[in-house]
Protein backbone atom coordinates (compact mmCIF):
# COMPACT_ATOMS: atom_id res chain seq x y z
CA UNK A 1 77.08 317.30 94.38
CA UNK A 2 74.36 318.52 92.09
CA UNK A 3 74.72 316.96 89.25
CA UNK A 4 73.34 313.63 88.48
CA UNK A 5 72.91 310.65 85.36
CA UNK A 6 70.13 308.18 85.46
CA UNK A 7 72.28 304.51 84.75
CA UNK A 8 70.16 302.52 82.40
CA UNK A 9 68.06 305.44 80.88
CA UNK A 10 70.36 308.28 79.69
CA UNK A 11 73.01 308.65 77.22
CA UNK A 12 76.53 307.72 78.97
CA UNK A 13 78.82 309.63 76.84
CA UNK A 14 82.55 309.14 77.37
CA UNK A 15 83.01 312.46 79.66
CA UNK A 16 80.08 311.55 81.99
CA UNK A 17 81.58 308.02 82.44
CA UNK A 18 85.24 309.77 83.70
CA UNK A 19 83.38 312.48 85.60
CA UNK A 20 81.41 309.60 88.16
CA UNK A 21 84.47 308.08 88.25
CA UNK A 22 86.31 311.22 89.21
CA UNK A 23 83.11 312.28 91.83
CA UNK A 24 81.73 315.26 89.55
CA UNK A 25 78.54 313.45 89.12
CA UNK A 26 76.60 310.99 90.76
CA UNK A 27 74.81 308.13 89.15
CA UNK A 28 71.64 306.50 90.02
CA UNK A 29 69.43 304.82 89.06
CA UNK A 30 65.85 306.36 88.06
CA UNK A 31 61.99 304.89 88.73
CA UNK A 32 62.12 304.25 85.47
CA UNK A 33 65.13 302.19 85.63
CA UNK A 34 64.13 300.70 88.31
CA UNK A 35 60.73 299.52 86.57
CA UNK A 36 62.43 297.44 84.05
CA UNK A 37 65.22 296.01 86.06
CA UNK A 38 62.56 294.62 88.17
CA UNK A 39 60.28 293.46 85.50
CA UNK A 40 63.45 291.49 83.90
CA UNK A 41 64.24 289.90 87.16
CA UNK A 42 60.65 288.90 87.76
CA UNK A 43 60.69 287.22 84.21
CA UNK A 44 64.51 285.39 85.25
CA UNK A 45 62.37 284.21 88.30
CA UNK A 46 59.32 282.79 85.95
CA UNK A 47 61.81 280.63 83.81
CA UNK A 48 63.19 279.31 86.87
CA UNK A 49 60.06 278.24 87.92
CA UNK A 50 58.74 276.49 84.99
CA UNK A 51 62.08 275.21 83.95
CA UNK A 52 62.38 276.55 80.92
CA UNK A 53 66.25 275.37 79.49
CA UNK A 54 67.55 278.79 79.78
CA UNK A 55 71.36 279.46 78.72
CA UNK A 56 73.20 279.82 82.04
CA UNK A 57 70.01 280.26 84.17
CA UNK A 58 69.24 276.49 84.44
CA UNK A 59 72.14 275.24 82.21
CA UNK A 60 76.33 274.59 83.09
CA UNK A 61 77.85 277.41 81.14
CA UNK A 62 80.23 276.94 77.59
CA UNK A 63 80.31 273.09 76.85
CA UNK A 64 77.95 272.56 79.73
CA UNK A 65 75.42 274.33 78.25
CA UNK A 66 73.35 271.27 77.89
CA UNK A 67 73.76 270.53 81.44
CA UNK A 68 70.47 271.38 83.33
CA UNK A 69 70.87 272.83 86.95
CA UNK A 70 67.60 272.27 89.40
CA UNK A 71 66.19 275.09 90.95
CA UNK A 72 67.81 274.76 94.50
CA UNK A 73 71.38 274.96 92.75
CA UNK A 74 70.76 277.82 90.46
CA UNK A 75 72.13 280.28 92.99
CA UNK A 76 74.92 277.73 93.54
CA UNK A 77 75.91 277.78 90.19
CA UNK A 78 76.09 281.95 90.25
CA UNK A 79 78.69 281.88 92.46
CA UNK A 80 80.96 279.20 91.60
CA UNK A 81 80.79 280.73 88.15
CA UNK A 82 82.60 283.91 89.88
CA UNK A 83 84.50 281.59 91.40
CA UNK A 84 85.62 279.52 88.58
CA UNK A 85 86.01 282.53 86.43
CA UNK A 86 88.69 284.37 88.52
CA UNK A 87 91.57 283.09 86.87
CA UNK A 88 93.71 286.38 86.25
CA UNK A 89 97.34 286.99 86.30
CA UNK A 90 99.59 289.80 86.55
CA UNK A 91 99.77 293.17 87.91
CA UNK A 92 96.85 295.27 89.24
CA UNK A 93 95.03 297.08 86.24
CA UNK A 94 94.94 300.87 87.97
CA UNK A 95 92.18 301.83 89.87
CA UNK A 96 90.52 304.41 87.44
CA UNK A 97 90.08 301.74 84.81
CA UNK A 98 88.42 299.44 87.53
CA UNK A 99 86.28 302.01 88.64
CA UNK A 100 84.84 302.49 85.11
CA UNK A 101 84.30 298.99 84.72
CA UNK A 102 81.95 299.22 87.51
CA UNK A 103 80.21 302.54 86.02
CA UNK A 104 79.85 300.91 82.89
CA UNK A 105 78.67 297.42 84.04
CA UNK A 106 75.88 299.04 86.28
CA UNK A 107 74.70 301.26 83.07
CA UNK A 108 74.45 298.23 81.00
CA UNK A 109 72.36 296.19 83.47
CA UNK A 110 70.39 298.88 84.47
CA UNK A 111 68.86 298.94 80.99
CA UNK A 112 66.70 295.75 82.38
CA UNK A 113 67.78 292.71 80.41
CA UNK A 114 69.87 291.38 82.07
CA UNK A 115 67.60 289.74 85.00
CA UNK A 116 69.67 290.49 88.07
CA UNK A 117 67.87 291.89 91.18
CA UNK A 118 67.98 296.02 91.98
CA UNK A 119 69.95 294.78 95.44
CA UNK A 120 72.96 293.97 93.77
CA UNK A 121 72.92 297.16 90.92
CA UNK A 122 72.58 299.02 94.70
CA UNK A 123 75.47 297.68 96.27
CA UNK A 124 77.61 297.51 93.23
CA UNK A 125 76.71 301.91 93.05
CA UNK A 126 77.58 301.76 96.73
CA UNK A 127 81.37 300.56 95.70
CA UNK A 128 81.00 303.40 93.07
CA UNK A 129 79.99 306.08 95.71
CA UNK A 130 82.11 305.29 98.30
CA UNK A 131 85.59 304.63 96.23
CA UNK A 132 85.74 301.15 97.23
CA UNK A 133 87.43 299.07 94.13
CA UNK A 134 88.09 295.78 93.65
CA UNK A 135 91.60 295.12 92.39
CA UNK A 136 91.17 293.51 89.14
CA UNK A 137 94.43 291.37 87.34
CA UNK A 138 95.29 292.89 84.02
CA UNK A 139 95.85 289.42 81.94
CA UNK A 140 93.34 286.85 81.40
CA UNK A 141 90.66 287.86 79.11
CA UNK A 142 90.30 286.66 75.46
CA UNK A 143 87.49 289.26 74.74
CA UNK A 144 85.14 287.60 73.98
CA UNK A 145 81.62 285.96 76.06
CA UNK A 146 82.78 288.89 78.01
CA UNK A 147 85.73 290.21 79.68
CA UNK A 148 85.04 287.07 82.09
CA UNK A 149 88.12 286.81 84.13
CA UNK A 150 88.54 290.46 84.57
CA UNK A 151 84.42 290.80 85.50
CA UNK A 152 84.82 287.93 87.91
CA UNK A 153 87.45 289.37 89.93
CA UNK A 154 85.46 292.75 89.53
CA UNK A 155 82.69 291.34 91.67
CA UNK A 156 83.72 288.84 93.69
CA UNK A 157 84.02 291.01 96.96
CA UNK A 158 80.17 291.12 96.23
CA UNK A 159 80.28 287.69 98.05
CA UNK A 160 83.00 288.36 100.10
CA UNK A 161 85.55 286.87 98.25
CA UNK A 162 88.96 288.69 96.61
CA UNK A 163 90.72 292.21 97.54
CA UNK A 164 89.71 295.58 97.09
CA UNK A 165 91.09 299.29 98.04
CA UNK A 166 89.31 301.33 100.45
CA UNK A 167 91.05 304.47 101.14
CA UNK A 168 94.81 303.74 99.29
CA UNK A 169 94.90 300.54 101.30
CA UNK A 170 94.45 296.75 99.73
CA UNK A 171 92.53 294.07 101.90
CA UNK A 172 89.88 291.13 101.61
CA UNK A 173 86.90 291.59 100.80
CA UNK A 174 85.36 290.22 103.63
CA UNK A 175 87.40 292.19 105.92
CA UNK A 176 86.54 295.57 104.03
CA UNK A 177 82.50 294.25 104.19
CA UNK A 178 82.75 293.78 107.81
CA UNK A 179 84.63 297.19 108.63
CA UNK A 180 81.48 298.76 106.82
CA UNK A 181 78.75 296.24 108.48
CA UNK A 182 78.01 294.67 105.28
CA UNK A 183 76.80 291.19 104.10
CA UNK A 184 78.35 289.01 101.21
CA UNK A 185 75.68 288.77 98.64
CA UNK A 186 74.03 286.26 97.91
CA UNK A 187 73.55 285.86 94.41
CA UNK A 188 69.90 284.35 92.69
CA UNK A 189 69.71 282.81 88.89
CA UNK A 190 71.29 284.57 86.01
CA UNK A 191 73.00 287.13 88.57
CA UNK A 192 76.38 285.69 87.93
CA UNK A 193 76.44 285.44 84.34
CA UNK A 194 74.73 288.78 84.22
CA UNK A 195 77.97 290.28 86.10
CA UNK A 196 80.81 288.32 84.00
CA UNK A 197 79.28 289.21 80.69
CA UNK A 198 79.98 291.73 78.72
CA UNK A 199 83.17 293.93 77.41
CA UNK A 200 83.34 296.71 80.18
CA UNK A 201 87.31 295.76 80.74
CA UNK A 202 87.77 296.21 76.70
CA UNK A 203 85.27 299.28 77.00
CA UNK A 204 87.28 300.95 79.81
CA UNK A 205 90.32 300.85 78.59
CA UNK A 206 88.89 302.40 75.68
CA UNK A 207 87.43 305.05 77.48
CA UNK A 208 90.97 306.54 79.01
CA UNK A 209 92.21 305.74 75.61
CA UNK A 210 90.18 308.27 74.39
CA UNK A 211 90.60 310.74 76.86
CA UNK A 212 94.51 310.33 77.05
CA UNK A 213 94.98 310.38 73.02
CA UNK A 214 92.38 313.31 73.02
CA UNK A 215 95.12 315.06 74.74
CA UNK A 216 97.99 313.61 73.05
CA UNK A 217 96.95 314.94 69.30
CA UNK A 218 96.54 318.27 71.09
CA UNK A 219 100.10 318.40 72.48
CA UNK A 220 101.23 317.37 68.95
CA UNK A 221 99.90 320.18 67.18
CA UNK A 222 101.02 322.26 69.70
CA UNK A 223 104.79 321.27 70.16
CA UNK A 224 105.18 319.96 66.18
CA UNK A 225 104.56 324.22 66.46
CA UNK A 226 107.26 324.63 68.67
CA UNK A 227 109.41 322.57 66.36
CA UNK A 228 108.51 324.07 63.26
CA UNK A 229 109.34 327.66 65.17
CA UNK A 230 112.67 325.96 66.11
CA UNK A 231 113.72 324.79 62.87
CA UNK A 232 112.27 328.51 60.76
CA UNK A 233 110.04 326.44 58.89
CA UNK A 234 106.80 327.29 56.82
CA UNK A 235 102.93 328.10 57.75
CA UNK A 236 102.16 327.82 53.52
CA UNK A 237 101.60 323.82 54.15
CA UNK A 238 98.67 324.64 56.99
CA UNK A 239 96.79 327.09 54.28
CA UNK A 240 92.95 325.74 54.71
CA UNK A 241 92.40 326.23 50.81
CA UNK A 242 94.69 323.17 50.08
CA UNK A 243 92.88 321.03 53.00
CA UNK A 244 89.61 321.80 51.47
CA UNK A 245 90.29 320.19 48.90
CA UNK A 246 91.84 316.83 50.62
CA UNK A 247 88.87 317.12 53.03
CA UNK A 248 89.23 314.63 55.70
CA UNK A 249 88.23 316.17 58.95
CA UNK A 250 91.44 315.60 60.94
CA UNK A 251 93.96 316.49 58.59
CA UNK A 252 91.71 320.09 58.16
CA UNK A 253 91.11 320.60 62.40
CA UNK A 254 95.11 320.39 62.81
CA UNK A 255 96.04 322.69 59.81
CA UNK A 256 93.44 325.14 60.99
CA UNK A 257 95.24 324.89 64.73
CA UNK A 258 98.62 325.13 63.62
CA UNK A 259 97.97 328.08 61.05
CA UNK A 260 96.28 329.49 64.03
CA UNK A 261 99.12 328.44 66.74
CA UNK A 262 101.64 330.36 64.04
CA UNK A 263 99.55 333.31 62.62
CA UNK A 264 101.48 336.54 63.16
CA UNK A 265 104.55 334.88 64.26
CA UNK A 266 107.72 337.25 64.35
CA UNK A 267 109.90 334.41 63.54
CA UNK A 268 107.46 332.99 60.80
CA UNK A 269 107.67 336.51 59.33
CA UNK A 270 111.35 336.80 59.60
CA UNK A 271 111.89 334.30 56.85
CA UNK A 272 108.97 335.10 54.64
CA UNK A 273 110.93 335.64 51.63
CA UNK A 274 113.37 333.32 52.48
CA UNK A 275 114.81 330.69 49.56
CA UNK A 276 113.88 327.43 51.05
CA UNK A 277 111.47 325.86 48.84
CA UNK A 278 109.70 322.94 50.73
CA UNK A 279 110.31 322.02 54.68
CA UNK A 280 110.97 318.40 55.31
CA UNK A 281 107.71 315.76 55.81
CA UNK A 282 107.65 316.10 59.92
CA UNK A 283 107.20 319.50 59.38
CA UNK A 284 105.61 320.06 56.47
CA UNK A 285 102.92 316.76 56.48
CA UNK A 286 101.57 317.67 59.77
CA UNK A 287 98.20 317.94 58.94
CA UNK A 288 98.58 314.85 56.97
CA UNK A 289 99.94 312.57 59.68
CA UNK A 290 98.79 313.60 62.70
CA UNK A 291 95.13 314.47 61.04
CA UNK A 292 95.24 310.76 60.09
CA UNK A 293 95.68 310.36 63.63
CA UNK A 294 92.80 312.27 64.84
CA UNK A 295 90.55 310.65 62.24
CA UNK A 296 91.30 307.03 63.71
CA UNK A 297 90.61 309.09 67.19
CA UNK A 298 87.30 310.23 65.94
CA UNK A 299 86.55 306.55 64.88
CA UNK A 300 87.03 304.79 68.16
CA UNK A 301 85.35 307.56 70.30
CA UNK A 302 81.87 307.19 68.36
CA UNK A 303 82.52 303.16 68.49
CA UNK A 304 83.06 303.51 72.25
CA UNK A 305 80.20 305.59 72.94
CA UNK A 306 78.30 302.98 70.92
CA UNK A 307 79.15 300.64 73.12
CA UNK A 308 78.70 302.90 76.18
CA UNK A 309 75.47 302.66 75.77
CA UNK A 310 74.92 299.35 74.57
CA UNK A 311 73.58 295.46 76.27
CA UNK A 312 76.52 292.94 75.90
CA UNK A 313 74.76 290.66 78.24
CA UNK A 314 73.94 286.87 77.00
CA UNK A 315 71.61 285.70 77.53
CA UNK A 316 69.33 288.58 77.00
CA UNK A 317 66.28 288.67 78.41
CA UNK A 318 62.79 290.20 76.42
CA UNK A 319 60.71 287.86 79.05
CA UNK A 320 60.07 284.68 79.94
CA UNK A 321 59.13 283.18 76.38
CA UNK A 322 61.09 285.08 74.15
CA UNK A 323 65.51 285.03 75.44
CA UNK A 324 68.06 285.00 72.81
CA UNK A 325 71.46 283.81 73.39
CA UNK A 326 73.80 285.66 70.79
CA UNK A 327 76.68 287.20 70.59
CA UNK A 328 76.97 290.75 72.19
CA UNK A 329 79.76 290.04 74.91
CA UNK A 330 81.98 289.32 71.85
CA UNK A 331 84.42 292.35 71.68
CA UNK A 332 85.67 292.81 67.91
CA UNK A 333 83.66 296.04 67.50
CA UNK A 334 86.40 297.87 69.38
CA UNK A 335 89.00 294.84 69.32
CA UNK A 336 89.32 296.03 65.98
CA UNK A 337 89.23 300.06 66.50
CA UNK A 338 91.62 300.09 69.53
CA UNK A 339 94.70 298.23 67.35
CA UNK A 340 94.28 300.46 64.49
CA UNK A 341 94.20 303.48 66.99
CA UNK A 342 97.24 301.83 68.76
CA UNK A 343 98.67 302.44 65.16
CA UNK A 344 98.00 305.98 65.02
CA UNK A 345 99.34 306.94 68.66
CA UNK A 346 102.68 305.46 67.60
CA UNK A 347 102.31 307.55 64.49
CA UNK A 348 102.55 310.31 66.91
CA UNK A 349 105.60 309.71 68.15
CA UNK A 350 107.31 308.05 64.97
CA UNK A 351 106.49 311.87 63.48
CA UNK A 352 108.07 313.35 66.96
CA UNK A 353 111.41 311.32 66.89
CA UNK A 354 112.22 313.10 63.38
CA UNK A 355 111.43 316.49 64.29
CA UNK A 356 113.92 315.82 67.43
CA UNK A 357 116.37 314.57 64.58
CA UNK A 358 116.03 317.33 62.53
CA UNK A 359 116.41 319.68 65.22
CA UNK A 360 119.71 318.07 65.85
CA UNK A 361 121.38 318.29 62.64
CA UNK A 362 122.81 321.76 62.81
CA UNK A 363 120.75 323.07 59.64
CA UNK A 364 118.72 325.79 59.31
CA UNK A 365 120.85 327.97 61.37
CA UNK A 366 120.39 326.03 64.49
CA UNK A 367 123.86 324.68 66.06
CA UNK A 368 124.71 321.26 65.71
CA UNK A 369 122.78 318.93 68.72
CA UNK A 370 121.51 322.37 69.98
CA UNK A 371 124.50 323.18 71.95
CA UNK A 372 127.05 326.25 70.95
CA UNK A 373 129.92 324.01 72.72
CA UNK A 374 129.77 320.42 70.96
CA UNK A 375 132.57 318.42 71.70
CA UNK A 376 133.37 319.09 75.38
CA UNK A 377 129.18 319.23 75.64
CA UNK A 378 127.24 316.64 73.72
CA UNK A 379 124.36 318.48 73.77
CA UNK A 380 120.70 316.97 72.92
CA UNK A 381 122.34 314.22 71.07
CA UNK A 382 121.25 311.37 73.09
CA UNK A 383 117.83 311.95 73.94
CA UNK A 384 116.71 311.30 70.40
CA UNK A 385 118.15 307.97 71.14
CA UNK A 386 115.68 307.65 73.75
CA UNK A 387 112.87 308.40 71.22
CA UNK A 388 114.29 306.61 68.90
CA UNK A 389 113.84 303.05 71.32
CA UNK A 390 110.76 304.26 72.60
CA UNK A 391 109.57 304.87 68.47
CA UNK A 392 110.55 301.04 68.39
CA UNK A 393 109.17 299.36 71.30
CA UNK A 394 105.86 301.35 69.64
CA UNK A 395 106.43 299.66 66.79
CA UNK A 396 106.48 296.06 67.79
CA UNK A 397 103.51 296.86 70.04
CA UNK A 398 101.27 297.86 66.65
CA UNK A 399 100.69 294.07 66.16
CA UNK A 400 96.79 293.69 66.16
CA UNK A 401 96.07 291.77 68.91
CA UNK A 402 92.61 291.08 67.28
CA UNK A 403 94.12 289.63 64.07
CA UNK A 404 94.42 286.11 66.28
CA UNK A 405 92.39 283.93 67.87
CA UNK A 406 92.80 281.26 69.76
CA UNK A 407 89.19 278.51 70.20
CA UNK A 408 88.33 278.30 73.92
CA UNK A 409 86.01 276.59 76.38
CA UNK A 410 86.65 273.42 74.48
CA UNK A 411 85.65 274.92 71.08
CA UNK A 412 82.46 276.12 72.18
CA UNK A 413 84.03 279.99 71.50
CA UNK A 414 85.98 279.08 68.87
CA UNK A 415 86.61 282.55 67.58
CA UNK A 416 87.54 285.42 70.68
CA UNK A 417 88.49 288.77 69.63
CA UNK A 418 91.19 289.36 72.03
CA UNK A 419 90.69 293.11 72.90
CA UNK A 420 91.30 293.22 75.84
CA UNK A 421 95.29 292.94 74.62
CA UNK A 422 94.55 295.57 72.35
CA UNK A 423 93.00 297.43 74.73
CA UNK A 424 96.17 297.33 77.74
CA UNK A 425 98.77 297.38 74.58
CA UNK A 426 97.07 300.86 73.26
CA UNK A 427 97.77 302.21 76.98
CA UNK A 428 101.19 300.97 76.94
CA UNK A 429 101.75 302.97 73.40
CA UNK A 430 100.32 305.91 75.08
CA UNK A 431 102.83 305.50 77.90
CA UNK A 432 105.97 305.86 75.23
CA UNK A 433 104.20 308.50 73.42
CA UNK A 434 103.99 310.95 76.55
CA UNK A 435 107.90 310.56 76.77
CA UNK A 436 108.15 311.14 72.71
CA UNK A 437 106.27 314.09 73.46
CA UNK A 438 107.79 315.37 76.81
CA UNK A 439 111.52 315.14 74.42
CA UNK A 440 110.11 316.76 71.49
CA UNK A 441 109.15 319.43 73.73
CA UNK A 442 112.73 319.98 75.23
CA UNK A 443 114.47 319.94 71.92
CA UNK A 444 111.98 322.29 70.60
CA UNK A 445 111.99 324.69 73.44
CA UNK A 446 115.42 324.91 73.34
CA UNK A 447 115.41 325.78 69.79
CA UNK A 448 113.33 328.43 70.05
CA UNK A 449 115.32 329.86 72.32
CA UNK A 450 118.31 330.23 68.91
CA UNK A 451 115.81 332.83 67.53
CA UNK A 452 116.15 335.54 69.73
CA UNK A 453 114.90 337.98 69.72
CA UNK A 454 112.33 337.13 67.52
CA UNK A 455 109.05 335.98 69.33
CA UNK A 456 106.47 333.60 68.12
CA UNK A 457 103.02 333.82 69.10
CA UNK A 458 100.95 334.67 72.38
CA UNK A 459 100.00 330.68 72.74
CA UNK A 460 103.03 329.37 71.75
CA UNK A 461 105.48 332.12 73.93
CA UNK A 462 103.15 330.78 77.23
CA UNK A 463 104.11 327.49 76.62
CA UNK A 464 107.76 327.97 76.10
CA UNK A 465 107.82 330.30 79.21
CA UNK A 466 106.06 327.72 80.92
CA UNK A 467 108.81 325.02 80.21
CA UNK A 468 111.45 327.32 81.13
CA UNK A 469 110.11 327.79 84.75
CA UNK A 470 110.57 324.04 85.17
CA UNK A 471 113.78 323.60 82.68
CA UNK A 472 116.49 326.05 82.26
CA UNK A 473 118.34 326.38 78.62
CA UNK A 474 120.73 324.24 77.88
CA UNK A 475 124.23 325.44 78.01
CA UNK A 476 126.42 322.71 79.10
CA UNK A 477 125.95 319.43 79.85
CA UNK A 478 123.75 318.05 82.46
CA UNK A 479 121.72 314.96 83.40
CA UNK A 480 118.37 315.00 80.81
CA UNK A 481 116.40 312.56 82.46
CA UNK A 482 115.40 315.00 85.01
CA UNK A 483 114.99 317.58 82.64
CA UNK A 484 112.58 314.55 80.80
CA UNK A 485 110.98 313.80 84.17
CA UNK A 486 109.97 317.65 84.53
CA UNK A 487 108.38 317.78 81.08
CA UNK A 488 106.82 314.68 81.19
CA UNK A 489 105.15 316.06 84.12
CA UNK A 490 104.09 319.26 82.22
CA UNK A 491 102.59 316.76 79.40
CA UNK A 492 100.24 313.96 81.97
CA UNK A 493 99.28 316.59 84.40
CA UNK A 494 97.84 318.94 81.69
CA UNK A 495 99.40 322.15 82.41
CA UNK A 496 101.45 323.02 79.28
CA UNK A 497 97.62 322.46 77.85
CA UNK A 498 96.24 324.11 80.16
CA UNK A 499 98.27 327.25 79.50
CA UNK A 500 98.14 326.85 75.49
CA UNK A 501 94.25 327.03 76.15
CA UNK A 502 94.46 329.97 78.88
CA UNK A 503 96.13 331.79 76.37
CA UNK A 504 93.92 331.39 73.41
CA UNK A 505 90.72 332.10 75.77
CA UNK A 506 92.56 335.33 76.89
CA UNK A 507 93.58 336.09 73.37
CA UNK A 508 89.57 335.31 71.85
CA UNK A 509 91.78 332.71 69.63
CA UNK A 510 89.63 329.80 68.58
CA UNK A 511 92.62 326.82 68.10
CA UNK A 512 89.41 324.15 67.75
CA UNK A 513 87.01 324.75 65.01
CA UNK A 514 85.10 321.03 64.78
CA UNK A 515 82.88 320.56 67.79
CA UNK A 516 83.28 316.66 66.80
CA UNK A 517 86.78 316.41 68.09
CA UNK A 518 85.77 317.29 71.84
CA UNK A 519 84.79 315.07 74.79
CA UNK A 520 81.53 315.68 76.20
């Protein structure tokens, strides 16, 4: 592996973070680094000494804050604080969004002020390296004085408590360090606290979000194409001199891909001079709806790589005379972000569920539910009922998690931001949205397939010939959850992408045109 990124002194960017998780790259942890997460532990060690009444150093924690805690107990109090902490419930979160929390915890603290000793960054890398994860409960977390719950069943096999998975199999902790010759850590002042604060369970959720909506908007553009193909309708809507004048920059990136996706289109040009006036909203608004999409998109990936790169420690640590306990574990910055992206995922598929409608409807010269035979064959008339509850189960997920909050830690955090609901709730959209999508894409294909002979364009021919080596056309009646199965496939393994982008490269066909929209 040649390629590396220094935790705590370069710029983690939201592609970096998945690539260390994915083994690309390698972090570590440079001299630098190291130089000022020594120096902050050295000054953690002088307020022990003197007894300086130190938030969480020397104090109880929440309402015990004015509780002061001798110097013999201070490591005491670190671990019974992971202890205490691990209160989660429910299912496993999965094991990529684990392994990011570590990635981003060890960036954060590397930035040296958080006080915790290089010994414990080291063996939390060594988890990193070696694709050892703890398994982490996905309910719990309030979002705010950190992601606590979630952090402190992140690092309790640090002491040798909890589960983690080494090599697809789930075990203790203890039994995983002894298998590797290891020794529970023992953890000195501030080091617990240090671990279980801050919003890296928020923050890595919102990092897939990002990368799993990235490609969702994508696959919009590119099967709303399809559909619009399907159903004969118009490129006039996607004419940049109209979005230049209604300049937001999503609505103008996906009118400049779909003029592009249809440009020199046989079955566009077929009915050029045709008498239809205006094509219905999911066709014609595109750029409109799923450019507002990309626009929220754009807003919570430069929020998350904000916070990427940010200390939401507490208390930080400047040195020994001069800590501040605030507020930077509290999680509304992307709380807020992630519900109103949550809204504009199920946009997605709210837009998706009436192209499939329309496609069903027998106009435009398609037959009625896409099938020559209706009546012995239903056709594709109930998979749009399938998008149709999936559209709604969106829809009564778009409550903002982060408009509530409920005082904890007996008022002490009397307002919590609660994104880490927003965060898992965003992920469950996404989950609906892929099946939207993966539908969309079978009624479209299919619909294409009415226009023959007429062909549409290099990018958008690859794709449908690409479906139809994993689903056949539809000529009688068969079971369309396997057909659904296949396409979802297509859609979360990236490989109807991956030809649509083949294809332009091969073509010299630029579909992106705003360097802002990509993930570096």
């Amino acid at each position: 592996m040649d390629k590396t990124f220094n935790y705590g002194t370069g710029h983690l960017s939201i592609g970096i973070c998945t690539d260390i998780a994915s083994g690309k790259i390698k972090g570590v942890i440079s001299d630098a680094a190291k130089a000022n997460i020594r120096s902050s532990w050295l000054e953690v060690g002088k307020i022990v000494k003197r007894e300086i009444p130190v938030y969480g150093i020397n104090t109880g924690f929440g309402p015990l804050c004015d509780t002061h805690i001798s110097e013999k107990d201070t490591g005491t109090l670190q671990s019974n604080l992971l202890k205490s902490h691990s209160v989660g419930v429910g299912k496993p979160i999965p094991k990529e969004i684990a392994k990011l929390m570590l990635i981003t915890k060890v960036h954060a603290l590397a930035q040296g002020y958080s006080g915790i000793p290089m010994a414990t960054l080291e063996r939390i890398i060594w988890h990193i390296d070696n694709d050892i994860i703890p398994i982490v409960p996905e309910k719990g977390s309030v979002g705010a004085s950190g992601d606590l719950a979630p952090l402190a069943h992140l690092f309790l096999p640090l002491i040798g408590f909890g589960e983690v998975e080494d090599s697809g199999k789930t075990m203790p902790a203890a039994e995983m360090l002894k298998a590797h010759g290891l020794e529970p850590i023992i953890l000195g002042p501030k080091e617990g606290l240090a671990l279980i604060n801050g919003t890296q369970f928020i923050l890595s959720f919102a990092v897939k979000a990002v990368q799993r909506l990235n490609n969702a908007l994508q696959l919009a553009d590119l099967i709303g194409a399809m559909s619009l193909e399907g159903l004969m309708g118009s490129a006039r809507p996607f004419d940049p001199r109209i979005h230049n004048i209604r300049p937001y920059k999503g609505n103008k990136l996906v009118a400049h891909r779909l003029f592009t996706l249809l440009n020199h289109s046989e079955i566009l040009n077929a009915h050029a001079n045709c008498d239809r006036v205006q094509d219905p909203y999911s066709l014609r608004c595109m750029p409109q709806v799923h450019g507002a999409s990309r626009n929220a998109w754009l807003h919570l990936k430069e929020l998350t790589e904000i916070e990427l790169n940010s200390v939401t420690d507490n208390p930080i640590i400047f040195n020994a005379d001069d800590t501040i306990s605030g507020g930077n574990f509290h999680g509304q910055p992307l709380a807020l972000p992630l519900d109103y992206v949550t809204v504009a995922a199920a946009e997605l598929g709210n837009i998706a569920d009436r192209r499939c409608y329309l496609m069903s409807e027998g106009r435009y010269g398609l037959p009625k539910l896409l099938t020559t035979d209706a009546g012995l064959n239903s056709g594709l008339m109930i998979p749009q009922y399938t998008t149709a509850a999936l559209v709604t189960e969106n829809k009564t997920l778009c409550f903002p998690a982060s408009a509530d909050s409920v005082p904890t830690s007996l008022g002490q955090e009397d307002h919590v931001s609660m994104g880490s609901i927003s965060g898992r709730k965003l992920h469950q959209v996404l989950d609906n949205l892929e099946y939207i999508q993966a539908i969309e894409l079978l009624y479209a294909a299919q619909a294409m397939d009415f226009r023959r002979p007429l062909k549409s364009t290099p990018i958008l021919e690859a794709c449908h010939n690409h479906v139809r080596q994993h689903v056949t056309f539809i000529k009688d009646d068969r079971i369309f959850a396997d057909d659904i199965k296949q396409l979802h496939k297509l859609i979360t393994e990236g490989s109807l992408l991956a030809v649509a982008n083949d294809t332009a490269t091969k073509n010299d066909i630029k579909l992106d045109n705003n360097d802002e929209f990509r993930i570096y």
